[in-house]
C-alpha atoms as a PDB file:
ATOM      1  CA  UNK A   1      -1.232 -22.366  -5.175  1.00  0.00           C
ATOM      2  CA  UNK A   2       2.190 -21.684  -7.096  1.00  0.00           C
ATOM      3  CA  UNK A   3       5.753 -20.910  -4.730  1.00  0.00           C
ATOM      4  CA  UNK A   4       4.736 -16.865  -5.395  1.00  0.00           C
ATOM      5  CA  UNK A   5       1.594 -17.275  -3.912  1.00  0.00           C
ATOM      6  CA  UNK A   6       2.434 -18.736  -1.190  1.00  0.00           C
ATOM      7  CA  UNK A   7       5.302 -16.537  -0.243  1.00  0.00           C
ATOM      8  CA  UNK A   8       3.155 -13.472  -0.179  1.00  0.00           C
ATOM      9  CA  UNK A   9       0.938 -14.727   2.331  1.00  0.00           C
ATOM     10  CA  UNK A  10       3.811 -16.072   4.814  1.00  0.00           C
ATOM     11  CA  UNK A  11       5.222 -12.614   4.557  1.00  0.00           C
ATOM     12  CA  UNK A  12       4.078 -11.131   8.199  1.00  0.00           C
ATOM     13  CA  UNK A  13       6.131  -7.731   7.230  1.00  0.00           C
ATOM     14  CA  UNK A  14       3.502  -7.089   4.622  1.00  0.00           C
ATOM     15  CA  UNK A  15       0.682  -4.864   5.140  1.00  0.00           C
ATOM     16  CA  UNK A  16      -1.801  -3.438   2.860  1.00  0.00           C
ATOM     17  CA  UNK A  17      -3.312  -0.703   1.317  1.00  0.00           C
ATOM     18  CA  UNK A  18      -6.230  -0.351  -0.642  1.00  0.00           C
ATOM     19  CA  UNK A  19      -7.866   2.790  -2.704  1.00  0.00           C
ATOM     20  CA  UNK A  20     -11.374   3.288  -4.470  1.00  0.00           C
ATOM     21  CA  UNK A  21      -9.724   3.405  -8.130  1.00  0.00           C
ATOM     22  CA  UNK A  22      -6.816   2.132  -9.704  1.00  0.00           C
ATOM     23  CA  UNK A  23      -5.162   5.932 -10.117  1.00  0.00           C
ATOM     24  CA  UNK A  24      -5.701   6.709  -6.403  1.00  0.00           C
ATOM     25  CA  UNK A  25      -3.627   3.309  -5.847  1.00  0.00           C
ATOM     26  CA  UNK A  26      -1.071   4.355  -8.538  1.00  0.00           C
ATOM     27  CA  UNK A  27      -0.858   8.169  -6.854  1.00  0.00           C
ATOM     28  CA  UNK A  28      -0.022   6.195  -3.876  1.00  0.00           C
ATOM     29  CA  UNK A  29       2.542   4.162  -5.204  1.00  0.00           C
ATOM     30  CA  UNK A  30       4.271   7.414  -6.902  1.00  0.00           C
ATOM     31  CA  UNK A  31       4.417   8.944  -3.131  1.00  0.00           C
ATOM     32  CA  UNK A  32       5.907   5.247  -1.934  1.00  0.00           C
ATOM     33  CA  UNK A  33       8.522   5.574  -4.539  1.00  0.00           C
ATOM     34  CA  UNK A  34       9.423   8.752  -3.487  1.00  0.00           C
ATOM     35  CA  UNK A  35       9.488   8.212  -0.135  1.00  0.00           C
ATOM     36  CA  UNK A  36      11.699   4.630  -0.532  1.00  0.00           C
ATOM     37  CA  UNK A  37       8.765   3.230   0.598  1.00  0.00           C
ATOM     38  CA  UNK A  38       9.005  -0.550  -0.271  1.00  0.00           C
ATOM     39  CA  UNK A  39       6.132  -2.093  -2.195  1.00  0.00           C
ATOM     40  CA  UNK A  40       5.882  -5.686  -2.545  1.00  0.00           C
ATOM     41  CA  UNK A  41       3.152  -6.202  -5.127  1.00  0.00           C
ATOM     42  CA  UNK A  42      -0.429  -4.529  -6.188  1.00  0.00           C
ATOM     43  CA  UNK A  43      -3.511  -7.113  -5.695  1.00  0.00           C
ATOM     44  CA  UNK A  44      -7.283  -6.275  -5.811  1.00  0.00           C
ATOM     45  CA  UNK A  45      -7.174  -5.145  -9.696  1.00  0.00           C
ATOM     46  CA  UNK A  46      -4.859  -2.562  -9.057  1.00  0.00           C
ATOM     47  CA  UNK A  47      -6.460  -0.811  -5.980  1.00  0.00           C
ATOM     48  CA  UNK A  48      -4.552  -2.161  -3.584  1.00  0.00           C
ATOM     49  CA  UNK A  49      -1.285  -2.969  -2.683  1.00  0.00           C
ATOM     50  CA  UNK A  50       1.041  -4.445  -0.192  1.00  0.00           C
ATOM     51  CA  UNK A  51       4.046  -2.393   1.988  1.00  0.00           C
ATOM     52  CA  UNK A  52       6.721  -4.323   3.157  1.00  0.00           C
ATOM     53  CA  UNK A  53       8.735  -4.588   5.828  1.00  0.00           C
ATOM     54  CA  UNK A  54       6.223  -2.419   7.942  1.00  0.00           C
ATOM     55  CA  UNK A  55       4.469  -2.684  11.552  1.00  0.00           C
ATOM     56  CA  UNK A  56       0.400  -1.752  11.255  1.00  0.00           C
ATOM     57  CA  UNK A  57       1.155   1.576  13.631  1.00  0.00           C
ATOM     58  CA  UNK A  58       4.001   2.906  10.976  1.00  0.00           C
ATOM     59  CA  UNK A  59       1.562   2.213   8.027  1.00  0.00           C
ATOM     60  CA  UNK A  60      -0.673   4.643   9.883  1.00  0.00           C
ATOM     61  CA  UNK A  61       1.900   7.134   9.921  1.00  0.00           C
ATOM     62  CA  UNK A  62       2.702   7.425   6.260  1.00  0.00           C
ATOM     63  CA  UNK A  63      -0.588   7.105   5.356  1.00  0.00           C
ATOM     64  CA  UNK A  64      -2.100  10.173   7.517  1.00  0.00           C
ATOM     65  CA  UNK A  65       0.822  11.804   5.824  1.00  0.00           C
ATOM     66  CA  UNK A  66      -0.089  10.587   2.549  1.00  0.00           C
ATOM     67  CA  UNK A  67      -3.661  12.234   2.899  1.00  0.00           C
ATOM     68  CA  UNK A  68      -2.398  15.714   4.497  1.00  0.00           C
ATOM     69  CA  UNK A  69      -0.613  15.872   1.237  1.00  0.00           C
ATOM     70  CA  UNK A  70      -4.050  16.626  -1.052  1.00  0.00           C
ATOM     71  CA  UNK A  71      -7.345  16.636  -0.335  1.00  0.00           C
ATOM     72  CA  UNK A  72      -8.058  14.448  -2.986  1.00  0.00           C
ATOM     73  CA  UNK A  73      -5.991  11.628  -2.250  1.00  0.00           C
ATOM     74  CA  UNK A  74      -8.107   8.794  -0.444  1.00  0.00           C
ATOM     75  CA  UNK A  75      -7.808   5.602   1.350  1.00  0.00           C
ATOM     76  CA  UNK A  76     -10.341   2.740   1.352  1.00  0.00           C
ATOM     77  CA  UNK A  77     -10.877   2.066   5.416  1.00  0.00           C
ATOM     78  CA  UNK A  78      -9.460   4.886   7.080  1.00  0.00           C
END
């Protein structure tokens, strides 16, 4: 496993995300921008991706957010 690699998974302020296609992840990651909502890398092909600097309970917060904003956004697991 290269340095990168093994960075990511030391990182304990990292929690994911993950979507059913690639352009729900990407409509997610537009919201994160706007929101200054720090993203530390995609994984899963593009359908997921990783928040950091974030506790599990304030994930929950932006996302139920997230998915008041349109009914068609989606989120794999909640």
């Amino acid at each position: 496993m290269d340095d990168e690699n093994k960075n990511m998974f030391v990182d304990r302020d990292i929690e994911f995300i993950h979507f059913n296609t690639n352009n729900d992840c990407e409509n997610f990651l537009e919201y994160a921008s706007q929101k200054n909502i720090s993203i530390s890398h995609t994984c899963c092909d593009g359908k997921g991706c990783g928040i950091k600097n974030i506790k599990k309970e304030n994930l929950n917060i932006i996302i139920k957010e997230y998915l008041k904003l349109n009914l068609n956004n989606t989120v794999i697991g909640y």
